[in-house]
N, C-alpha and C. Protein backbone atom coordinates (compact mmCIF):
# COMPACT_ATOMS: atom_id res chain seq x y z
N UNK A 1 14.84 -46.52 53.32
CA UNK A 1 16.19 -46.02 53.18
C UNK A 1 16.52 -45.71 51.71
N UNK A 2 16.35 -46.67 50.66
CA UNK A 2 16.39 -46.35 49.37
C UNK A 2 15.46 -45.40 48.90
N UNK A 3 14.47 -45.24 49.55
CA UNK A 3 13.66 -44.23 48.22
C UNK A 3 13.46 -43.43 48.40
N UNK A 4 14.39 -42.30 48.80
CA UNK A 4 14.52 -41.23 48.18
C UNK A 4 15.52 -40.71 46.65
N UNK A 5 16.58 -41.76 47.13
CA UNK A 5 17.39 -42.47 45.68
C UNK A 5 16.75 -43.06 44.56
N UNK A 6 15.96 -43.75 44.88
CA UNK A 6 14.58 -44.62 43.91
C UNK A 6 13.90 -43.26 43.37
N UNK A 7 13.89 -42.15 44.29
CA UNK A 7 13.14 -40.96 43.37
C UNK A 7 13.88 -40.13 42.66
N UNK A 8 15.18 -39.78 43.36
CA UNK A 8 16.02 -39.01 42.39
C UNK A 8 16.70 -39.49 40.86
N UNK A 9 16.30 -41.52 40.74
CA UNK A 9 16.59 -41.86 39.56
C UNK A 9 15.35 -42.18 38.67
N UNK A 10 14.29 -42.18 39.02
CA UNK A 10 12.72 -41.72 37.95
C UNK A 10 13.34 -40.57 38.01
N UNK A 11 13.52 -39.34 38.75
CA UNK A 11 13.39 -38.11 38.19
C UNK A 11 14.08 -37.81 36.89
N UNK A 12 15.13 -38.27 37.15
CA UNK A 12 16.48 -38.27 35.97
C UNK A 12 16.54 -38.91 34.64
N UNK A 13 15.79 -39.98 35.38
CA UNK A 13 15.52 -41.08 34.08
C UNK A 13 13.89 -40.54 33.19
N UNK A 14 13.12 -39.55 33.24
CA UNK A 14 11.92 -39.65 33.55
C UNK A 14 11.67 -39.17 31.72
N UNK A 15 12.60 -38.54 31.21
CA UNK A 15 12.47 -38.41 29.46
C UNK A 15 13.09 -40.01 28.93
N UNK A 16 13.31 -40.71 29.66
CA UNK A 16 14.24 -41.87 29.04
C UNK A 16 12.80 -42.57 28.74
N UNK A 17 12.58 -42.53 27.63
CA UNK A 17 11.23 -44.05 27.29
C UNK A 17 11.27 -44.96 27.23
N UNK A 18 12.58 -45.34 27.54
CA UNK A 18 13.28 -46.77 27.69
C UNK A 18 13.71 -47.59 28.98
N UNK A 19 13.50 -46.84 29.83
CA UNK A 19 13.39 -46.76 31.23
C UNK A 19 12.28 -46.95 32.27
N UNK A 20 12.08 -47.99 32.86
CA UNK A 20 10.54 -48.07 32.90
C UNK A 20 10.80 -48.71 34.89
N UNK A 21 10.35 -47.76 35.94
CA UNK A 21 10.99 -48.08 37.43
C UNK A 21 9.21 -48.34 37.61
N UNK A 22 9.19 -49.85 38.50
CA UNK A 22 7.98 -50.15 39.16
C UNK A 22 8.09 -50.60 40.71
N UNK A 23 8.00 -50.11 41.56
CA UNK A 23 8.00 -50.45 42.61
C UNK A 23 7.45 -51.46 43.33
N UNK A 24 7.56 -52.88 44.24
CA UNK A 24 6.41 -53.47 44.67
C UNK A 24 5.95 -53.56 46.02
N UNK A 25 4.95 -53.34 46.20
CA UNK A 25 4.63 -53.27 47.96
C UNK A 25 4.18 -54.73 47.97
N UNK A 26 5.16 -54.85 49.27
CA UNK A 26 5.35 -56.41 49.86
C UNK A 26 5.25 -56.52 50.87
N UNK A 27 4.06 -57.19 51.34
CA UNK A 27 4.40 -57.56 52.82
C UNK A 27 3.55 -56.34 53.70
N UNK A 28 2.72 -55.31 53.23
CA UNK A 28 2.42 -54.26 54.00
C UNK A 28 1.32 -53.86 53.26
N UNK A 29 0.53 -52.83 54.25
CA UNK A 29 -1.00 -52.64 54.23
C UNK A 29 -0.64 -51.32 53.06
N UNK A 30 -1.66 -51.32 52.34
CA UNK A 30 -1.48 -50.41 50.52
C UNK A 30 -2.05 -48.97 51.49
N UNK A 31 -2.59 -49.07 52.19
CA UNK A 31 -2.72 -47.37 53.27
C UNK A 31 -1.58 -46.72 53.55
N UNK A 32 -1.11 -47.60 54.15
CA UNK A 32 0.01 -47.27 54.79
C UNK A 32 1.11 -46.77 54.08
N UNK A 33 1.45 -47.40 52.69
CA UNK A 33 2.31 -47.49 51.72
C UNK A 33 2.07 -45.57 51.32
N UNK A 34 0.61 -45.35 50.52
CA UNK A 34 -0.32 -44.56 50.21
C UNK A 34 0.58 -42.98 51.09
N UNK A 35 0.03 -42.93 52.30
CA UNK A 35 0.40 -42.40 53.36
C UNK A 35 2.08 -42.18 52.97
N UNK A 36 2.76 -43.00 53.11
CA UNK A 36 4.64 -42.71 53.23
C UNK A 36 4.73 -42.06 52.24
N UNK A 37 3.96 -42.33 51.03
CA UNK A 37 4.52 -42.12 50.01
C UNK A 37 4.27 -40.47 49.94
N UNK A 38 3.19 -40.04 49.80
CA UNK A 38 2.22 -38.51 50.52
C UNK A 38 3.41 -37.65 51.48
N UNK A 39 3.45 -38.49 52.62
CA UNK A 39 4.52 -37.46 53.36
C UNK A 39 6.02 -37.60 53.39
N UNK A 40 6.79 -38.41 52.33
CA UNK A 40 7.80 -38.08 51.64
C UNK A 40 7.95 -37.77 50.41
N UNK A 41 7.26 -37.29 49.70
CA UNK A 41 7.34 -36.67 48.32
C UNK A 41 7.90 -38.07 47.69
N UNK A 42 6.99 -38.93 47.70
CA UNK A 42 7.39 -39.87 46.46
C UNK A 42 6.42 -39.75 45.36
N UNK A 43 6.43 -39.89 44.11
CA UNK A 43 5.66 -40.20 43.37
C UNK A 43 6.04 -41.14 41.96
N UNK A 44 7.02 -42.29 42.44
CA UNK A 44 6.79 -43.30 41.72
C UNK A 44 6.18 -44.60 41.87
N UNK A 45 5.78 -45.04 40.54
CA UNK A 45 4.60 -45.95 40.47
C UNK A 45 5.26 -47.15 41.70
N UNK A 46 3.55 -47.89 42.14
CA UNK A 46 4.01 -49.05 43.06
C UNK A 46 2.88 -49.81 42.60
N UNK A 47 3.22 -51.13 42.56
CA UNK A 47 2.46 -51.89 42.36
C UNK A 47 1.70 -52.66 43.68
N UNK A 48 1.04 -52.97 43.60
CA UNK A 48 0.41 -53.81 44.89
C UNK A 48 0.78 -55.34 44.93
N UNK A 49 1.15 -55.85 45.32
CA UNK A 49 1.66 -57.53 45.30
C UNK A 49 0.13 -58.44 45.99
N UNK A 50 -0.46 -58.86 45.03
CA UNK A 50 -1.14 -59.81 45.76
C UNK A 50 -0.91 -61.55 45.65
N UNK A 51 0.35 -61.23 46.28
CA UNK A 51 1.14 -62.52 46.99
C UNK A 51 1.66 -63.40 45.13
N UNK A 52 1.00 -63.07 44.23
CA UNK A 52 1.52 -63.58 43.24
C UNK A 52 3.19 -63.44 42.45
N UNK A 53 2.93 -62.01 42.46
CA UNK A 53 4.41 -61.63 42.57
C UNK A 53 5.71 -61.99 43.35
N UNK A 54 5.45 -62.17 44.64
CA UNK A 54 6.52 -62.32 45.95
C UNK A 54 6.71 -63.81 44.98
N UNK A 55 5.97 -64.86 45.14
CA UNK A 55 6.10 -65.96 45.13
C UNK A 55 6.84 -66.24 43.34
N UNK A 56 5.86 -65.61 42.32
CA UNK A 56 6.78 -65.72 41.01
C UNK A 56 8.38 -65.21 41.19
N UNK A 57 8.76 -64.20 41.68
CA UNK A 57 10.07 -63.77 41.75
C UNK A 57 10.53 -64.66 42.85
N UNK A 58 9.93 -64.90 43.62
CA UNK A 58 10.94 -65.60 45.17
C UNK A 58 11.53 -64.52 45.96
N UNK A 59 10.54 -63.60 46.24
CA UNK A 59 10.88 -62.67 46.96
C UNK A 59 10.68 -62.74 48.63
N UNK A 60 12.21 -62.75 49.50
CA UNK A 60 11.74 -63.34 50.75
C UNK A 60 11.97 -62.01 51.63
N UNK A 61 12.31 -60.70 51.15
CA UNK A 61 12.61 -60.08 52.11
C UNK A 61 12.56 -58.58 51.71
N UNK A 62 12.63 -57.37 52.06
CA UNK A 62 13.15 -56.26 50.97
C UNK A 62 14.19 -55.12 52.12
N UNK A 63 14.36 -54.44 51.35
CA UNK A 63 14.50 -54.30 49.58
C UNK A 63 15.07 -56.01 48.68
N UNK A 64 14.15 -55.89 47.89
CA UNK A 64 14.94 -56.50 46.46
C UNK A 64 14.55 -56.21 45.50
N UNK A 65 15.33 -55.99 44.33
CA UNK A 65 15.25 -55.51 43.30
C UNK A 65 15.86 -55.92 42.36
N UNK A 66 15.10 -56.19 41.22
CA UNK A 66 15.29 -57.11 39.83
C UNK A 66 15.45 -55.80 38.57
N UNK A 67 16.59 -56.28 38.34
CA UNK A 67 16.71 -55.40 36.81
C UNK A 67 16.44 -56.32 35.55
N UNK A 68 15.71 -55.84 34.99
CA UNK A 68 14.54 -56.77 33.58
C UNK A 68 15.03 -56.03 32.64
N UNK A 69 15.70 -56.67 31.57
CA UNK A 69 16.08 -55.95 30.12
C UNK A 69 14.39 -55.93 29.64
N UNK A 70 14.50 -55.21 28.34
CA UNK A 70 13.80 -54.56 27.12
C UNK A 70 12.83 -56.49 27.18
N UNK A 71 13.57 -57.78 26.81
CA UNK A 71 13.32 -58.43 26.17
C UNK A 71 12.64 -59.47 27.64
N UNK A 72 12.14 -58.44 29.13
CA UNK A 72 11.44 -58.97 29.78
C UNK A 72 12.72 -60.25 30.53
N UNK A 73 13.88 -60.08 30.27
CA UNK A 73 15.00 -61.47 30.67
C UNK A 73 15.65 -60.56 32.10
N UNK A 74 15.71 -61.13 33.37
CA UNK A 74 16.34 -60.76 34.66
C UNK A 74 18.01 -60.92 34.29
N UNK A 75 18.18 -59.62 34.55
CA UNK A 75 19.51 -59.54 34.24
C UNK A 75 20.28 -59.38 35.37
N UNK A 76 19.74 -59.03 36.60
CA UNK A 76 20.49 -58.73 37.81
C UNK A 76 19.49 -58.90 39.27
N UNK A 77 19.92 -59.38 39.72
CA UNK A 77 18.65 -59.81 41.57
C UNK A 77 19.81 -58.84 42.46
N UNK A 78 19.26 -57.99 42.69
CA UNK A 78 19.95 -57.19 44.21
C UNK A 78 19.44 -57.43 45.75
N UNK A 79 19.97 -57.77 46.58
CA UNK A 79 19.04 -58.20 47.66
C UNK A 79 19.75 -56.95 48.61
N UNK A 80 19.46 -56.35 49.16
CA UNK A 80 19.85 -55.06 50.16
C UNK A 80 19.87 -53.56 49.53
N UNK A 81 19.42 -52.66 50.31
CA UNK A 81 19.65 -51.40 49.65
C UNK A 81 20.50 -51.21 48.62
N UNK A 82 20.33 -50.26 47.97
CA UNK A 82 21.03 -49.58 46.90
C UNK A 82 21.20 -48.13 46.69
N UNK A 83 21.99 -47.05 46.50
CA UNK A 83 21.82 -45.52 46.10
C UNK A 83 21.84 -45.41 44.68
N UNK A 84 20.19 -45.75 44.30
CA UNK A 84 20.05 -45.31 42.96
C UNK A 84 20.23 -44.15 42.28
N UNK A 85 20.58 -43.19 42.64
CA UNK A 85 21.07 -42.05 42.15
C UNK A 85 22.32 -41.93 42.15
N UNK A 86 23.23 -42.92 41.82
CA UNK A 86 24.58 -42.61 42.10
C UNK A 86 24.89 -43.12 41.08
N UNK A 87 26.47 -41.91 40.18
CA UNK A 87 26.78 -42.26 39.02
C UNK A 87 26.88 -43.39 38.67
N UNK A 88 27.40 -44.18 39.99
CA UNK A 88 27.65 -45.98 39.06
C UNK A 88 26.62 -46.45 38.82
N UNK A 89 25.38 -46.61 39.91
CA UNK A 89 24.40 -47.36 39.23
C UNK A 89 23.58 -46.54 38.19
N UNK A 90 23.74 -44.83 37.68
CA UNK A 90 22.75 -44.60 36.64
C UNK A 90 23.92 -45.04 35.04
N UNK A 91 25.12 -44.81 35.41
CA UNK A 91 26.09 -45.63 34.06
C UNK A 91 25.80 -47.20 33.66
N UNK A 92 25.35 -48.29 35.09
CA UNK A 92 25.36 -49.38 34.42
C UNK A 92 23.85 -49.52 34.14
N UNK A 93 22.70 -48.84 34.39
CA UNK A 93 21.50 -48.53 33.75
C UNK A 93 21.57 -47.84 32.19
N UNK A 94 22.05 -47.09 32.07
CA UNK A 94 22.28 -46.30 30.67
C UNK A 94 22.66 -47.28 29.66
N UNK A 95 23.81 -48.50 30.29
CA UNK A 95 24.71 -49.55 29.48
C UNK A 95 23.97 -50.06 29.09
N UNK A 96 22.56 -51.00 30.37
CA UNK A 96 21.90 -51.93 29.73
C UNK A 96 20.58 -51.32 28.98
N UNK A 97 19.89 -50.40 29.17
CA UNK A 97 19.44 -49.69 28.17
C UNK A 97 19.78 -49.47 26.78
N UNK A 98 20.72 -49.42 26.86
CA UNK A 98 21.60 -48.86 25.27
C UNK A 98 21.70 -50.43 24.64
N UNK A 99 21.75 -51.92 25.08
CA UNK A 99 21.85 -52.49 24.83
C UNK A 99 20.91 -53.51 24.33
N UNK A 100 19.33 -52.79 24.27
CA UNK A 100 18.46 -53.36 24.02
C UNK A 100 18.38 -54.38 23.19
């Protein structure tokens, strides 16, 4: 449900060098992932989770999504969709960016 929003904000963000979107596949076969991604025009990065990740973050479900300042510190845990392409969330991205 989110990522097509997840793509329209890499696209936007995609000169920002300060801006850095990683995706994580959780919970599901990396083919499969591979595949969705192919026949919806995604092409932002995903990482593969081999169970280390889920468990360092405490990730029990998705979507979730962690916003990480510059200095690697969790600044925000979102647990449910989001429309990343929408002015509010690319303004309070720009904020904490600018605030490095």
């Amino acid at each position: 449900m989110e990522n097509p929003s997840i793509q329209g904000l890499v696209e936007a963000e995609r000169k920002n060098k300060s801006f850095v979107f990683v995706s994580v596949l959780f919970n599901d076969e990396p083919s499969r992932a591979v595949e969705y991604m192919k026949a919806n025009g995604l092409n932002f990065p995903v990482l593969i989770d081999d169970k280390n990740i889920a468990r360092e973050y405490r990730i029990s479900g998705v979507p979730e999504t962690f916003i990480i300042d510059a200095k690697g510190i969790i600044r925000q845990k979102i647990i449910g969709p989001v429309q990343w392409d929408s002015p509010d969330i690319k303004a309070a991205i720009e904020k904490l960016v600018k605030e490095r």
